[in-house]
N, C-alpha and C. Protein backbone atom coordinates (compact mmCIF):
# COMPACT_ATOMS: atom_id res chain seq x y z
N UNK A 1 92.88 81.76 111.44
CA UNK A 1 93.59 80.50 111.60
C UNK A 1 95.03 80.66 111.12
N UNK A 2 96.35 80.44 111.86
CA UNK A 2 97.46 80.10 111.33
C UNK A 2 97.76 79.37 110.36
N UNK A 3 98.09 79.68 109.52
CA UNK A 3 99.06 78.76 108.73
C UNK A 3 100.47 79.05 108.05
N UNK A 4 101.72 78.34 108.26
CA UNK A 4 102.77 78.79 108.53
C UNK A 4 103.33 79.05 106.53
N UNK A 5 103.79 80.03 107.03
CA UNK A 5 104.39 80.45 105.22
C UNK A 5 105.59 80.24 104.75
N UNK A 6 106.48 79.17 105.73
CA UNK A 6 107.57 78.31 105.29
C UNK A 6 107.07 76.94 105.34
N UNK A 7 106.59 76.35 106.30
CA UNK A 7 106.25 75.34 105.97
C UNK A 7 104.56 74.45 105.83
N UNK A 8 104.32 75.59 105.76
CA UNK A 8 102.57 74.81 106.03
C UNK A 8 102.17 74.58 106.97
N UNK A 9 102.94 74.49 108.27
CA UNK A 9 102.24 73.77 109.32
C UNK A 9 100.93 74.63 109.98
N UNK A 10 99.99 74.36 110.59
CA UNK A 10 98.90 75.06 110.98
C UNK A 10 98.92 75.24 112.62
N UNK A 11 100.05 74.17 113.33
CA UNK A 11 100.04 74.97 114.72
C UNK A 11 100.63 76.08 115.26
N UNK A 12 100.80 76.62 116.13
CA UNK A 12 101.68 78.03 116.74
C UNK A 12 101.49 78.24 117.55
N UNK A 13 102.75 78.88 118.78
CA UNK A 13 102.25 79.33 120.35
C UNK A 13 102.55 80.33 119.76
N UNK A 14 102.06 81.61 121.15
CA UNK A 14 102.26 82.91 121.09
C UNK A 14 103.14 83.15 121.71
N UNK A 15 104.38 83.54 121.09
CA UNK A 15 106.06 83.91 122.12
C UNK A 15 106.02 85.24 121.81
N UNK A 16 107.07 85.30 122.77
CA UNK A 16 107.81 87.26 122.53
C UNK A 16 109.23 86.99 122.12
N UNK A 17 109.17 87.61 120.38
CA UNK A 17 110.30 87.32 120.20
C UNK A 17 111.21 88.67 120.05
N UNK A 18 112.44 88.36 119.41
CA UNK A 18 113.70 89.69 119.37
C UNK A 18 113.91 89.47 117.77
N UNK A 19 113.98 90.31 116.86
CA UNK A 19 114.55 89.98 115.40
C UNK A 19 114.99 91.43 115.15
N UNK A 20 116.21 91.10 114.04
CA UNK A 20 116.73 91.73 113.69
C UNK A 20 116.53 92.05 111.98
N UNK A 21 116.54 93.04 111.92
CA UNK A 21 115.76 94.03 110.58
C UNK A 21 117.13 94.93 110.14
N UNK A 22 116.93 94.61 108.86
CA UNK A 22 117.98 95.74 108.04
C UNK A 22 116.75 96.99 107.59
N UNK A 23 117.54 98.08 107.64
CA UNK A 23 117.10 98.88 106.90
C UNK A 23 117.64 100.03 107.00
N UNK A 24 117.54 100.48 105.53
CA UNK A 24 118.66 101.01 104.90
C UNK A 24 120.12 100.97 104.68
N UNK A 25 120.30 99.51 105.38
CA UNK A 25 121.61 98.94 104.74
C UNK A 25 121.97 98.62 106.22
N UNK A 26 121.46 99.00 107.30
CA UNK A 26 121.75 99.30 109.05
C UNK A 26 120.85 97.85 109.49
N UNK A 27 121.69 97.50 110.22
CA UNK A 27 120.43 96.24 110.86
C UNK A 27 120.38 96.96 112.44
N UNK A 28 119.21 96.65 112.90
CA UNK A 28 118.76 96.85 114.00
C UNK A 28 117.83 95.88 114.72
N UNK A 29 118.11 95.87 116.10
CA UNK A 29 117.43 94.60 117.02
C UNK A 29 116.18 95.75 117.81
N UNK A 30 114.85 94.65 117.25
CA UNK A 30 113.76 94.95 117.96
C UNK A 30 113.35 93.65 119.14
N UNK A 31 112.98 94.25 120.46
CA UNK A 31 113.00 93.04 120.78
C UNK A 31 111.32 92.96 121.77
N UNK A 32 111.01 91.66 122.44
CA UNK A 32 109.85 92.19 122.92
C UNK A 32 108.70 92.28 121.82
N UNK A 33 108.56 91.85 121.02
CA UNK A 33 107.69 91.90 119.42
C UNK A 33 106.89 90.30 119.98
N UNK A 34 105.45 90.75 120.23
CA UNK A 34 104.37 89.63 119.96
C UNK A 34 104.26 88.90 118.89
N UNK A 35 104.58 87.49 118.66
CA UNK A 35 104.33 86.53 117.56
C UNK A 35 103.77 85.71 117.38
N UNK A 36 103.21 84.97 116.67
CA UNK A 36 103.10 83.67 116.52
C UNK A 36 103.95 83.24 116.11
N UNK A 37 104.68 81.98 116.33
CA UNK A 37 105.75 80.97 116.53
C UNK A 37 105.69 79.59 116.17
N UNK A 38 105.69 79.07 114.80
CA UNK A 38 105.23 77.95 113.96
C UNK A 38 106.06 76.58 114.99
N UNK A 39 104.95 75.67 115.58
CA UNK A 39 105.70 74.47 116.32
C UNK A 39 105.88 73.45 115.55
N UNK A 40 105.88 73.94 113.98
CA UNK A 40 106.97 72.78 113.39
C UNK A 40 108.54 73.57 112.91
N UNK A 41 108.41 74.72 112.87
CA UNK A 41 109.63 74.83 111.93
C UNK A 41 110.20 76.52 112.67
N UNK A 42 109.32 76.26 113.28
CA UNK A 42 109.71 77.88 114.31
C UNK A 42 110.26 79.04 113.97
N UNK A 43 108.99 79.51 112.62
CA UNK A 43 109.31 80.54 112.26
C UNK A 43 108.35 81.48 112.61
N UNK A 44 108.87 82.72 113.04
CA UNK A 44 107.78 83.70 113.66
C UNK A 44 107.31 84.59 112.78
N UNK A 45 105.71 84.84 113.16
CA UNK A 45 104.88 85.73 112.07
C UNK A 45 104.24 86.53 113.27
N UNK A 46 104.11 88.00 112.08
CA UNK A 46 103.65 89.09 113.02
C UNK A 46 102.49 89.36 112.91
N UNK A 47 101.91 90.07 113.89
CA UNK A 47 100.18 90.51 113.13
C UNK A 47 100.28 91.76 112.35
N UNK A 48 99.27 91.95 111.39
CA UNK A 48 99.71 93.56 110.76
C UNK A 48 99.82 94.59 111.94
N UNK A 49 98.96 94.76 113.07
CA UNK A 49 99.21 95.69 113.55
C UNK A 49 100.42 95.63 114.60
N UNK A 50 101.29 94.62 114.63
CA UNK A 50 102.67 94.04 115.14
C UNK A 50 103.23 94.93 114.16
N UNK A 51 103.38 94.37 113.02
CA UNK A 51 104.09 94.79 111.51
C UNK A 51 104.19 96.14 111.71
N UNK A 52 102.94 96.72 111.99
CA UNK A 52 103.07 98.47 110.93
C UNK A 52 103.60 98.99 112.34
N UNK A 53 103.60 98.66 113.57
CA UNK A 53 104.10 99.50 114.67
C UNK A 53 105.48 99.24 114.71
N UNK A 54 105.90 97.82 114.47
CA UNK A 54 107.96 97.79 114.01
C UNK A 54 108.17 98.59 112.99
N UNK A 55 107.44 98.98 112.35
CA UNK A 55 108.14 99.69 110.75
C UNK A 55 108.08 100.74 111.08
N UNK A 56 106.95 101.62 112.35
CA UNK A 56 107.11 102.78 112.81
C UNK A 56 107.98 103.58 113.79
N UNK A 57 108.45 102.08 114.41
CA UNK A 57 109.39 102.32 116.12
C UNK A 57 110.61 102.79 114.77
N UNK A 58 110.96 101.39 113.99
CA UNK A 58 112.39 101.89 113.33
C UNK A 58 112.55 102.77 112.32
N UNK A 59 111.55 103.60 111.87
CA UNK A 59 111.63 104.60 110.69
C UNK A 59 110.99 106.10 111.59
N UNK A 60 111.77 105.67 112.81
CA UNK A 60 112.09 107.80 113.70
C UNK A 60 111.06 107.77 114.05
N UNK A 61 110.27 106.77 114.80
CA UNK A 61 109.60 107.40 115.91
C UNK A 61 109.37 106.86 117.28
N UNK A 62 110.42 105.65 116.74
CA UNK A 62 111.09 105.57 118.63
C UNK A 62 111.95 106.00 118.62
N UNK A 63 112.57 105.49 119.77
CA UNK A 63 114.33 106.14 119.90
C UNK A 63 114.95 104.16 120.47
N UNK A 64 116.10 104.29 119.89
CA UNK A 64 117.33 103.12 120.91
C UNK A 64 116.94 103.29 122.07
N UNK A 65 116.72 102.21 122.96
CA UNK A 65 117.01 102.01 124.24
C UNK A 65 118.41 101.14 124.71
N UNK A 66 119.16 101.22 123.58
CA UNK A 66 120.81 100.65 123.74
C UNK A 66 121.43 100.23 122.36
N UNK A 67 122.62 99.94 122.19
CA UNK A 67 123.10 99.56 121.23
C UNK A 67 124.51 98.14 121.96
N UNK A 68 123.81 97.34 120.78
CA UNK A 68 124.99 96.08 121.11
C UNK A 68 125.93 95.45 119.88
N UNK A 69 127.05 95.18 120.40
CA UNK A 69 128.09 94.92 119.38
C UNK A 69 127.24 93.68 118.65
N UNK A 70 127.99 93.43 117.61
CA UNK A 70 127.33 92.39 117.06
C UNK A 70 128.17 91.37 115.73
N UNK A 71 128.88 90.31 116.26
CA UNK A 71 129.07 89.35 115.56
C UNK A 71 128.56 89.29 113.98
N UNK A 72 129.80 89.43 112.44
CA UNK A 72 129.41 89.26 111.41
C UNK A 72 129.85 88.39 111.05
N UNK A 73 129.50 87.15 110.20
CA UNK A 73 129.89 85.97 109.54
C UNK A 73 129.57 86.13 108.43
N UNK A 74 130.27 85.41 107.27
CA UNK A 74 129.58 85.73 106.06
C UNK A 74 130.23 84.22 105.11
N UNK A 75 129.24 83.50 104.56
CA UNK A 75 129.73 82.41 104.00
C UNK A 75 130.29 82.30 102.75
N UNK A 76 131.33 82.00 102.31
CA UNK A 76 131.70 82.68 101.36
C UNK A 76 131.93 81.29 100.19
């Protein structure tokens, strides 16, 4: 059963989402990632075996299929 870990809510569709991950100081866009998608507050959660296969694509054992510029803001 869902239940959302920002806000409690217990509903969710299943979207394909894109997020962006730092690591090692580098952010990188995964995109195409199966989620659940909280329909109160629309925050997306992964399944573990979602989880451990992003932590594997971006720690060398996929490769880029492109690189895009990317807009920094920073609130100061």
């Amino acid at each position: 059963m869902f239940k959302c870990h920002v806000c409690g809510a217990t509903a969710a569709r299943e979207e394909i989402v894109s997020e962006v991950f730092t690591i090692g100081g580098r952010r990188v866009l995964v995109e195409h990632i199966p989620a659940q998608v909280c329909e109160r507050c629309g925050e997306a959660t992964f399944s573990r075996a979602t989880t451990e296969k992003v932590r594997r694509l971006v720690h060398g054992e996929g490769r880029p299929v492109g690189t895009v510029p990317m807009d920094v803001y920073e609130m100061a």
